[in-house]
C-alpha atoms as a PDB file:
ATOM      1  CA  UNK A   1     123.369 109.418-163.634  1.00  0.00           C
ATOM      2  CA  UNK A   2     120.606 112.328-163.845  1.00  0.00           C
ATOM      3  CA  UNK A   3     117.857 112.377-161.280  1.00  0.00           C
ATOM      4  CA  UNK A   4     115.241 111.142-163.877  1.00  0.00           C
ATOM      5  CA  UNK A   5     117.239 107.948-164.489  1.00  0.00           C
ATOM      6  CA  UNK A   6     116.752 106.862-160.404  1.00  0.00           C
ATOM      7  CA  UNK A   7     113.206 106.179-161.158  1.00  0.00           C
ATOM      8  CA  UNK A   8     112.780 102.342-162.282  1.00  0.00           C
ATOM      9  CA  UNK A   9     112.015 102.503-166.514  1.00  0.00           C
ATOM     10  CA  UNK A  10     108.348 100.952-165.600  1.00  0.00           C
ATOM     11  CA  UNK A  11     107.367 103.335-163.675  1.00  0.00           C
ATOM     12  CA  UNK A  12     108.580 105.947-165.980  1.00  0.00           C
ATOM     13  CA  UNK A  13     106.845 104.676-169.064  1.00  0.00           C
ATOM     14  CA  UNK A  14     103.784 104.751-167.068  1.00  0.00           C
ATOM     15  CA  UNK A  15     104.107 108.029-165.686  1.00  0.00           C
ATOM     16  CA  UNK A  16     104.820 109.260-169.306  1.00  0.00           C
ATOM     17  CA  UNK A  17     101.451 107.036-170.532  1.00  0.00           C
ATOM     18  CA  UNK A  18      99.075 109.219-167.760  1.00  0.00           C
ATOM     19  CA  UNK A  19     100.645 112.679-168.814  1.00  0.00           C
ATOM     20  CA  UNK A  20      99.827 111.935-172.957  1.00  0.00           C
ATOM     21  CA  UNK A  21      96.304 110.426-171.816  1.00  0.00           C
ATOM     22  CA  UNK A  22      95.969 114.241-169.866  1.00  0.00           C
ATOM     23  CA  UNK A  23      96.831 116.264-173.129  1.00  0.00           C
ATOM     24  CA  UNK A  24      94.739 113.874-174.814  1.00  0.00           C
ATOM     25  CA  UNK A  25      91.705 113.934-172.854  1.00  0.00           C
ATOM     26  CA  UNK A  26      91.560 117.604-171.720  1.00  0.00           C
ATOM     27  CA  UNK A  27      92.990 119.514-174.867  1.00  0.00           C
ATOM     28  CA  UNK A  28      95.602 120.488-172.763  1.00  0.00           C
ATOM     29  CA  UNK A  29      99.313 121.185-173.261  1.00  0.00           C
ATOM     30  CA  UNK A  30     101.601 120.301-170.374  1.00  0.00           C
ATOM     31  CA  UNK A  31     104.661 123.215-170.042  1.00  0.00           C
ATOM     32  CA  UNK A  32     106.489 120.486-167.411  1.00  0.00           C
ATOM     33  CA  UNK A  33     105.569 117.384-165.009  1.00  0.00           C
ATOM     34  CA  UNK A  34     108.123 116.615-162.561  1.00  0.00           C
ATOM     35  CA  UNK A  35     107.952 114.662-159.079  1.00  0.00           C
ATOM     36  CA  UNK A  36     107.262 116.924-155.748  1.00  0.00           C
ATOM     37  CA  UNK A  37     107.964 114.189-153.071  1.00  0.00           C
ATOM     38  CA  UNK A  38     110.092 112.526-150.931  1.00  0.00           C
ATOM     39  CA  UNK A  39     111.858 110.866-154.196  1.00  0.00           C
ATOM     40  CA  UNK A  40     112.489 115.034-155.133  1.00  0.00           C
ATOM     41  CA  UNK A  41     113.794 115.609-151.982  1.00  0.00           C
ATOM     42  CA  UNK A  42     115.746 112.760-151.818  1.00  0.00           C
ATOM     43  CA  UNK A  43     114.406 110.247-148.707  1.00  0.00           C
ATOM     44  CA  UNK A  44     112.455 107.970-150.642  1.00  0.00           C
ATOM     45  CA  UNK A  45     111.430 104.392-148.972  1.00  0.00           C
ATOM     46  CA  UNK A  46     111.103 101.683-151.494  1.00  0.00           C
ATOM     47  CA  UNK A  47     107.005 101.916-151.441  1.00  0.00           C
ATOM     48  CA  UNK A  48     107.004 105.877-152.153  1.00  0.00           C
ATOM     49  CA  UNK A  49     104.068 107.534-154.115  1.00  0.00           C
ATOM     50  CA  UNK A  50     105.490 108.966-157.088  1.00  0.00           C
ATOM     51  CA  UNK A  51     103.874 112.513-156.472  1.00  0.00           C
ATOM     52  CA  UNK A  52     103.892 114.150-160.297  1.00  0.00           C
ATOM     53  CA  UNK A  53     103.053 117.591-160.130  1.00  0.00           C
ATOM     54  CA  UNK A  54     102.552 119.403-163.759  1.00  0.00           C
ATOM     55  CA  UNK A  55     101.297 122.667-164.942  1.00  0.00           C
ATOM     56  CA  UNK A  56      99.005 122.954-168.049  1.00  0.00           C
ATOM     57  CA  UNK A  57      97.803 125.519-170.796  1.00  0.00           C
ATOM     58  CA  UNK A  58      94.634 125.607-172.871  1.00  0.00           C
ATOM     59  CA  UNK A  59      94.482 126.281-175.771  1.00  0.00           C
ATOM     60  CA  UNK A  60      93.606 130.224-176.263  1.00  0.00           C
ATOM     61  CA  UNK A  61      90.125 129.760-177.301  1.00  0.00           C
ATOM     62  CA  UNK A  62      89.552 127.899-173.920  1.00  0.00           C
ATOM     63  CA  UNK A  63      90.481 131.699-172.056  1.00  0.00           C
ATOM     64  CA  UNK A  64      87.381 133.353-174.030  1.00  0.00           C
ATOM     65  CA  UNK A  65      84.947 132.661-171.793  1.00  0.00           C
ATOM     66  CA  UNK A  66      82.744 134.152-169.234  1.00  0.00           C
ATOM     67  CA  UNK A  67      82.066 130.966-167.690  1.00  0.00           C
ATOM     68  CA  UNK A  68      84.069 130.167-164.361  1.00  0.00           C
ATOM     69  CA  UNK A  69      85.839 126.921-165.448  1.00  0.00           C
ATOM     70  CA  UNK A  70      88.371 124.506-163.068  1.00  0.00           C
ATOM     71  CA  UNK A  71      91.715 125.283-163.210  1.00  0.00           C
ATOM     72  CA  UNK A  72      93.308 121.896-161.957  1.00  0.00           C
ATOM     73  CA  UNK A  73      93.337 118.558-163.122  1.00  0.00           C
ATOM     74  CA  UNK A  74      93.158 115.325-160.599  1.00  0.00           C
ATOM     75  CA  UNK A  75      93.617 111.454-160.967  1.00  0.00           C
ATOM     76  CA  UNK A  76      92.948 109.381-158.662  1.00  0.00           C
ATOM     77  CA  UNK A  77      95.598 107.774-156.910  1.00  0.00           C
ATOM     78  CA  UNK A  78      96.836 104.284-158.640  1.00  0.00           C
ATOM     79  CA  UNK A  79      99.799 102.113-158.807  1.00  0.00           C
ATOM     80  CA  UNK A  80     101.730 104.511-156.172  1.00  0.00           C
ATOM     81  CA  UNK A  81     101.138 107.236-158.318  1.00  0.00           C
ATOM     82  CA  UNK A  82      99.524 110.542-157.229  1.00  0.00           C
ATOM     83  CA  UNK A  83      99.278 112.766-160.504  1.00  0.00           C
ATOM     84  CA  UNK A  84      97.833 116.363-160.604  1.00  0.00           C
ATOM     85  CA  UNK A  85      98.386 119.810-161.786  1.00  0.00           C
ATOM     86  CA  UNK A  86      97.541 123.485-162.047  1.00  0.00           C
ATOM     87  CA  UNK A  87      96.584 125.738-164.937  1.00  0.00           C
ATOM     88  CA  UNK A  88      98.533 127.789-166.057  1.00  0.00           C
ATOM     89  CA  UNK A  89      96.605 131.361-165.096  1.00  0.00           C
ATOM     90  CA  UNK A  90      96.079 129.582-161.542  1.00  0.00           C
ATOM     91  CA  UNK A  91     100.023 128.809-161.629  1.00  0.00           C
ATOM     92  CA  UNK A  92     101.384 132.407-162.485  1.00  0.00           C
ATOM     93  CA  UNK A  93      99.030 134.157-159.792  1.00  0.00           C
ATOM     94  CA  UNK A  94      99.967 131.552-157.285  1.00  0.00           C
ATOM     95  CA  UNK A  95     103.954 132.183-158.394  1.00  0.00           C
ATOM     96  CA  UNK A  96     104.068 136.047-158.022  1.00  0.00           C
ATOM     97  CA  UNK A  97     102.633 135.777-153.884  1.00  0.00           C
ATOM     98  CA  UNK A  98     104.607 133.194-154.276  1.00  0.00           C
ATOM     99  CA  UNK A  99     103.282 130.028-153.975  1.00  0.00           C
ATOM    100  CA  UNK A 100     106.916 127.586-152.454  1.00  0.00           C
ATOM    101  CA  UNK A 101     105.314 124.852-153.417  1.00  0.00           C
ATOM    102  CA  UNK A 102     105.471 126.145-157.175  1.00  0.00           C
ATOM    103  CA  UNK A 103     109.095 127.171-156.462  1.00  0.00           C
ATOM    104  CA  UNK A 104     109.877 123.581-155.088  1.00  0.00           C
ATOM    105  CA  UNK A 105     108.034 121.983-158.504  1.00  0.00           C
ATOM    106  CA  UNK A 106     110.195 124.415-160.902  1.00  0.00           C
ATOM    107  CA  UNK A 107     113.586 123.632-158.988  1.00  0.00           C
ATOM    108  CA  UNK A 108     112.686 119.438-158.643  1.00  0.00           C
ATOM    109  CA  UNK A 109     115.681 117.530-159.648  1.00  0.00           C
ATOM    110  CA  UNK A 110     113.308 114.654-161.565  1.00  0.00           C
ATOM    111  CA  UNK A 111     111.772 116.250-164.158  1.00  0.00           C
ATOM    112  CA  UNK A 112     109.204 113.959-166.187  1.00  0.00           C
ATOM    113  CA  UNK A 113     108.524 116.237-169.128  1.00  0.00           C
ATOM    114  CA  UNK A 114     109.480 120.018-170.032  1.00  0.00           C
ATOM    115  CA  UNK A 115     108.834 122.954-172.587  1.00  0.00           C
ATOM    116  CA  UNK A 116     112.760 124.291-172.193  1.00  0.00           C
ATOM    117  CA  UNK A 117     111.485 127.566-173.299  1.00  0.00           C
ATOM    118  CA  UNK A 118     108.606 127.721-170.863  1.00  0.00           C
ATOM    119  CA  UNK A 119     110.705 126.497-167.999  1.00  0.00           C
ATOM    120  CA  UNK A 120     113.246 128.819-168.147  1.00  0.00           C
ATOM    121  CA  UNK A 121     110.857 131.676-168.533  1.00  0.00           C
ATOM    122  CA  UNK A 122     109.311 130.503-165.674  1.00  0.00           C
ATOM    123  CA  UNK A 123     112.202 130.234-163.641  1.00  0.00           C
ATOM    124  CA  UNK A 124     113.062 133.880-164.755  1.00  0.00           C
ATOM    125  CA  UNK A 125     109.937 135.215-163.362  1.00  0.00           C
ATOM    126  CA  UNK A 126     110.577 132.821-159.651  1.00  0.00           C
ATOM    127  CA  UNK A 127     113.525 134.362-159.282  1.00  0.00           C
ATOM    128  CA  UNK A 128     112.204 137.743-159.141  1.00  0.00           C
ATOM    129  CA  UNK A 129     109.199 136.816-157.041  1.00  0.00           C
ATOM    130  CA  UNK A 130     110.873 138.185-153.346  1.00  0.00           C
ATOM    131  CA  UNK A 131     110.212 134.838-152.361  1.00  0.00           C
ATOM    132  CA  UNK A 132     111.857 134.917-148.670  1.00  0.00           C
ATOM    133  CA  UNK A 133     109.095 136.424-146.928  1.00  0.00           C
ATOM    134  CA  UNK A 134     106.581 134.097-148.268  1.00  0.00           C
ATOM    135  CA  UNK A 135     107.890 131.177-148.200  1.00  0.00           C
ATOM    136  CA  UNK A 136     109.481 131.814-144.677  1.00  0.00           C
ATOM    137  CA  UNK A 137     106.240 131.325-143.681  1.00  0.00           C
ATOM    138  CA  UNK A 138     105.182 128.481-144.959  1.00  0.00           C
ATOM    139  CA  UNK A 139     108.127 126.045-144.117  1.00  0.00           C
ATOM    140  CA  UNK A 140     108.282 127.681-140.727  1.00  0.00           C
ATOM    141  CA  UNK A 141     103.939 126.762-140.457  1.00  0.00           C
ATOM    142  CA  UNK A 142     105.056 123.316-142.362  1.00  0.00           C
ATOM    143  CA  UNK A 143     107.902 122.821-139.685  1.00  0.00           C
ATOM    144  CA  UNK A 144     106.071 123.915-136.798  1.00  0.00           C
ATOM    145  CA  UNK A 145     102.802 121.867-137.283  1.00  0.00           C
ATOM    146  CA  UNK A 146     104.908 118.746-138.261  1.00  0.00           C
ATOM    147  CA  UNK A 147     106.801 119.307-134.785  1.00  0.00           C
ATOM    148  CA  UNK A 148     103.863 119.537-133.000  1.00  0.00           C
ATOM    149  CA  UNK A 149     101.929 116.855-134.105  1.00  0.00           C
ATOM    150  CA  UNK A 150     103.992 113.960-134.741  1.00  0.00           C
ATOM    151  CA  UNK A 151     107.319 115.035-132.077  1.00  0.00           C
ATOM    152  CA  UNK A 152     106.295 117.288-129.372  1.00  0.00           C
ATOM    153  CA  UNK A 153     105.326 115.649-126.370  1.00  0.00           C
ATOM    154  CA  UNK A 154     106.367 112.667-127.176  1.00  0.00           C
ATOM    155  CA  UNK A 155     108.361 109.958-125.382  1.00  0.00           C
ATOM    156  CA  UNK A 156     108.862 107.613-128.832  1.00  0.00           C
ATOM    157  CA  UNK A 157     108.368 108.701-132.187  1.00  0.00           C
ATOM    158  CA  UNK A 158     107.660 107.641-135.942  1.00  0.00           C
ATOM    159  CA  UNK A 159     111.718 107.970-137.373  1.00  0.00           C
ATOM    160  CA  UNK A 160     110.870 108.688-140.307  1.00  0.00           C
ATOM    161  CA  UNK A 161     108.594 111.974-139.212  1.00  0.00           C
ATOM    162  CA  UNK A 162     111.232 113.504-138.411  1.00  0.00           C
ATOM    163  CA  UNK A 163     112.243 114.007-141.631  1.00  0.00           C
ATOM    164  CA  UNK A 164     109.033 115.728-142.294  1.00  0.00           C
ATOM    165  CA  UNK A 165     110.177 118.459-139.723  1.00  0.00           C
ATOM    166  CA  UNK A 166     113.694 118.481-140.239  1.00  0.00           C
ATOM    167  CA  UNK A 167     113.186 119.338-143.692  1.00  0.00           C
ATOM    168  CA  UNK A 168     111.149 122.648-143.132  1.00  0.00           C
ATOM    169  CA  UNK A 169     113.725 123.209-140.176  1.00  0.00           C
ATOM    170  CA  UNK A 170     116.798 123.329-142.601  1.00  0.00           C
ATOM    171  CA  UNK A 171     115.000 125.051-145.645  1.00  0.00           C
ATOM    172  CA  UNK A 172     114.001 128.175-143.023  1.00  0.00           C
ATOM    173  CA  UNK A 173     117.883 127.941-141.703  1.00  0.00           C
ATOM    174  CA  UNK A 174     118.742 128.016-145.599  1.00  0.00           C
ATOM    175  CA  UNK A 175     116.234 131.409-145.813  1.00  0.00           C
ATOM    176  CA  UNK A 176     118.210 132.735-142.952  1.00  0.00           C
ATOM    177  CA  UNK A 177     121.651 131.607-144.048  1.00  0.00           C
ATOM    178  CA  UNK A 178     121.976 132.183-147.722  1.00  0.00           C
ATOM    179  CA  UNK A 179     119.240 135.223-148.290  1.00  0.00           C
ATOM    180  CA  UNK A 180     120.356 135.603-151.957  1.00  0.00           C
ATOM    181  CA  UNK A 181     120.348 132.050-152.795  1.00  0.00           C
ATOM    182  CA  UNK A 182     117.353 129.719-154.173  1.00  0.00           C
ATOM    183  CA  UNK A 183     116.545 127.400-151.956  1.00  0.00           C
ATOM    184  CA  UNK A 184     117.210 123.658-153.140  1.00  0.00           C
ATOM    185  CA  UNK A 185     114.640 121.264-153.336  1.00  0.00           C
ATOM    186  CA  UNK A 186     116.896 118.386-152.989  1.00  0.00           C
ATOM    187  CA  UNK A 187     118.142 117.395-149.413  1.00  0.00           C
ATOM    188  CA  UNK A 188     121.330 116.747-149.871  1.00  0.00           C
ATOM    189  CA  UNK A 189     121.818 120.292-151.930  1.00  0.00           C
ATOM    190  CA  UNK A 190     120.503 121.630-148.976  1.00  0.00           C
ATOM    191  CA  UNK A 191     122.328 120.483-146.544  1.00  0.00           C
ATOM    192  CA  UNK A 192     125.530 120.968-148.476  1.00  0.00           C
ATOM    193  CA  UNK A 193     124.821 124.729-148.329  1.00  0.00           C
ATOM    194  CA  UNK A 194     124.982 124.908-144.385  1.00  0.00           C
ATOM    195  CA  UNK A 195     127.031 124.360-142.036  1.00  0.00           C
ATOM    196  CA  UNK A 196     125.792 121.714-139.678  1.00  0.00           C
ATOM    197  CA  UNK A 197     127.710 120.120-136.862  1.00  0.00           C
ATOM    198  CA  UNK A 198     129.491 116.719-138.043  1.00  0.00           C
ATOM    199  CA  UNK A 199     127.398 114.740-135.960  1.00  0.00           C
ATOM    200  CA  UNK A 200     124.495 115.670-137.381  1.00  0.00           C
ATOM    201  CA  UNK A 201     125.390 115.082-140.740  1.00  0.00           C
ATOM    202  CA  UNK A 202     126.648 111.843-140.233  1.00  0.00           C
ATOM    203  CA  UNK A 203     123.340 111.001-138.526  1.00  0.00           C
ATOM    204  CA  UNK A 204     121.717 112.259-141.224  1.00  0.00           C
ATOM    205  CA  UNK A 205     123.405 110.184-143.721  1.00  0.00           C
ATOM    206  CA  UNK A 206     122.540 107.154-141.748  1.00  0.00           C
ATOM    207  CA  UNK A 207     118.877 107.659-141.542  1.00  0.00           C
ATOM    208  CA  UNK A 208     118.742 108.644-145.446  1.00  0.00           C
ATOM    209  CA  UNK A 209     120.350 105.303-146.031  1.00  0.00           C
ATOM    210  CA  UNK A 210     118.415 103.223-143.661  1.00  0.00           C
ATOM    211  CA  UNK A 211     115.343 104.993-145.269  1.00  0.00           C
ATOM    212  CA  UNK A 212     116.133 104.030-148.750  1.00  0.00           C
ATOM    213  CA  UNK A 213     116.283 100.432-147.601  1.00  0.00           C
ATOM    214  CA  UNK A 214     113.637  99.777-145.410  1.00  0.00           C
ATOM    215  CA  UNK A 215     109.222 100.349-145.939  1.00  0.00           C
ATOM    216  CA  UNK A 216     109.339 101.416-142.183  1.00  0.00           C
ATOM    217  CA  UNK A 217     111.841 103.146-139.777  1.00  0.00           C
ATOM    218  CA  UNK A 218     110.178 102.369-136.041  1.00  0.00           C
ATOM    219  CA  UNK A 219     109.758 103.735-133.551  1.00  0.00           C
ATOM    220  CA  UNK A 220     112.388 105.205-131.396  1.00  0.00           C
ATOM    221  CA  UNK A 221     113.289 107.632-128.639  1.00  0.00           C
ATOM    222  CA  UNK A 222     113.685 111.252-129.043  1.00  0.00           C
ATOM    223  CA  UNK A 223     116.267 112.377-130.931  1.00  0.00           C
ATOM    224  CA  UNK A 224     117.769 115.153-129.184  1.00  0.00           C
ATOM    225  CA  UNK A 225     120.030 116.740-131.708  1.00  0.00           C
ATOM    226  CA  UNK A 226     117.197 116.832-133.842  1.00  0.00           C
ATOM    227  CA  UNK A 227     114.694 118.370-131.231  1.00  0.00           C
ATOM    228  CA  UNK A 228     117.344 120.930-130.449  1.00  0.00           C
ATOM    229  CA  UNK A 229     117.682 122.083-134.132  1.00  0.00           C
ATOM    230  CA  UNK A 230     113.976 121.500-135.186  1.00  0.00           C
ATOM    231  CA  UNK A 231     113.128 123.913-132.062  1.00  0.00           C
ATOM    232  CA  UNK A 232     115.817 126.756-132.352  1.00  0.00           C
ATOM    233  CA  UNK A 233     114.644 127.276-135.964  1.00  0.00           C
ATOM    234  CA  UNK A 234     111.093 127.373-135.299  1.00  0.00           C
ATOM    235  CA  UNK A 235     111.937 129.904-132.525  1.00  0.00           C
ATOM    236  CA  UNK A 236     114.214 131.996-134.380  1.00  0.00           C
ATOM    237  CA  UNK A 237     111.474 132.469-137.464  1.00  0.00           C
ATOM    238  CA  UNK A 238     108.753 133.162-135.098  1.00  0.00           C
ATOM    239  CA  UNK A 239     110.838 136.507-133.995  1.00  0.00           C
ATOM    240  CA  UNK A 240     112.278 137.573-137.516  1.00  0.00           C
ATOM    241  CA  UNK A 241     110.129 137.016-140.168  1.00  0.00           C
ATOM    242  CA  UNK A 242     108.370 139.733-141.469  1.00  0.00           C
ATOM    243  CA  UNK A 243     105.321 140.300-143.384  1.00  0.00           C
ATOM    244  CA  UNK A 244     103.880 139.161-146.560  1.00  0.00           C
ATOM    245  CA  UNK A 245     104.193 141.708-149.205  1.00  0.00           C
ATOM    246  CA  UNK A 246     101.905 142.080-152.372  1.00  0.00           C
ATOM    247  CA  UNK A 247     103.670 141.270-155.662  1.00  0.00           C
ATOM    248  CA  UNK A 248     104.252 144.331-157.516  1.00  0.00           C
ATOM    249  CA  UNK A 249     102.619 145.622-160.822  1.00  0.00           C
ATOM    250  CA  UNK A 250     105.484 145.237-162.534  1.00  0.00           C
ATOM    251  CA  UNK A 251     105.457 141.894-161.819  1.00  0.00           C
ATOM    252  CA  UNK A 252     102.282 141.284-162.689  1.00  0.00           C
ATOM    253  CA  UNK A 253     102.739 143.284-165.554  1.00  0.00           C
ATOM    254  CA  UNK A 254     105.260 140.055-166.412  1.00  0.00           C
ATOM    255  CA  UNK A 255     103.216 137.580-165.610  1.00  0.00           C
ATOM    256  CA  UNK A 256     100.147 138.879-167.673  1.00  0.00           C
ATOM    257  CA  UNK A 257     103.052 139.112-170.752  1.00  0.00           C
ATOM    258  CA  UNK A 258     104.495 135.264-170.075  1.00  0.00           C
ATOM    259  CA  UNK A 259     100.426 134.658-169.918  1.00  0.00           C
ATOM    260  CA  UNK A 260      99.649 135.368-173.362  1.00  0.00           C
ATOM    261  CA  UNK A 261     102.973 134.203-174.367  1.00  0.00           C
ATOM    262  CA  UNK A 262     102.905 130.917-173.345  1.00  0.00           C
ATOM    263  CA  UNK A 263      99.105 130.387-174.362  1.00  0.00           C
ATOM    264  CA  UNK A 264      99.515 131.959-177.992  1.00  0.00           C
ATOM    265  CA  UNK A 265     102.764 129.756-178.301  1.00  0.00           C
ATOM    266  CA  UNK A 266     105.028 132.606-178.875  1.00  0.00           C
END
């Protein structure tokens, strides 16, 4: 069974109703739509937003302007479903930094609706983006703040937080582990590329399960395999990252030439 056939057939035909109402009503042309949650990463709860993120181009006449014009489109949230995307100029300048929230949408394992083509030139240009340094940084900010906020300090905790943390957690040890590997979206992919102690795993499995089952985890003491893991990445990419660099003018170069490519439908 693909990814795309776990989501119920109602709430795909719906999801697929909102995206041809966007192309409709905007003059856009959507290059993919694909789901950036919890049900992506794969510890969904039964009452789970679908979270469809999409990017979009104009057509070219649209570009030749010298008015400042938006570069997203929003809906507001309805029937679970939290649908919005990016142009596609605001999209490639976001991808060569890179933006790992772009790199999260391209690699999602549901995928609502793609341009092949696009999406695997797309892909090409992710995969040259460098993208360890960047995005080092933001699951190790992601991790830390989630630790912070919701665990730290605490005597009991939301369950299902933790997964919020422990996510960012395993995606920096993935950074650190496999440095010439994409990271997966997908937790189980994730996991299956480390090597965690049995315990863990099996604990894991448990909570994915009771997750998938249940609206609401509890409350529960801290969980101190978790803690211990959570902490000891956040410390470890605190002394090793390094800086930011700017994307090169070659690859800019690229992404101007998949800009005009992708617009003029080439």
């Amino acid at each position: 069974m693909t990814a795309l056939a776990c989501v119920a057939r109602e709430p795909r035909a719906l999801i697929a109703e909102r995206l041809d109402a966007i192309e409709r009503e905007h003059d856009v042309r959507l290059l993919f739509a694909v789901e950036s949650g919890s049900r992506a990463w794969g510890f969904a709860s039964p009452d789970s937003d679908y979270d469809v993120r999409f990017v979009y181009a104009h057509p070219a006449e649209w570009y030749l302007s010298v008015d400042t014009q938006r570069d997203v489109i929003e809906l507001p949230i309805e029937d679970e479903m939290d649908i919005n995307g990016w142009e596609l100029r605001k999209a490639l300048n976001l991808l060569i930094r890179p933006n790992p929230v772009l790199l999260e949408w391209l690699r999602s394992p549901i995928v609502y609706r793609a341009d092949g083509e696009a999406m695997v030139k797309l892909l090409d240009l992710a995969e040259k983006t460098a993208h360890q340094r960047p995005c080092g940084h933001h699951y190790l900010q992601l991790c830390r703040n989630q630790y912070r906020r919701f665990i730290d300090g605490q005597e009991k905790v939301k369950l299902k937080k933790y997964f919020y943390a422990l996510r960012p957690a395993l995606a920096l040890m993935w950074l650190r582990s496999n440095p010439d590997r994409a990271l997966p979206m997908n937790l189980a992919e994730l996991r299956a590329g480390l090597d965690l102690p049995s315990g863990l795993s099996t604990f894991l499995d448990e909570m994915v399960t009771r997750k998938a089952m249940t609206h609401e985890l509890g409350d529960g003491p801290r969980l101190v395999l978790l803690d211990a893991l959570i902490e000891e990445e956040i410390a470890r990419a605190e002394q090793v990252l390094p800086e930011a660099t700017a994307p090169s003018a070659d690859l800019r170069q690229e992404a101007n030439g998949l800009f005009r490519d992708l617009v003029l439908g080439r």
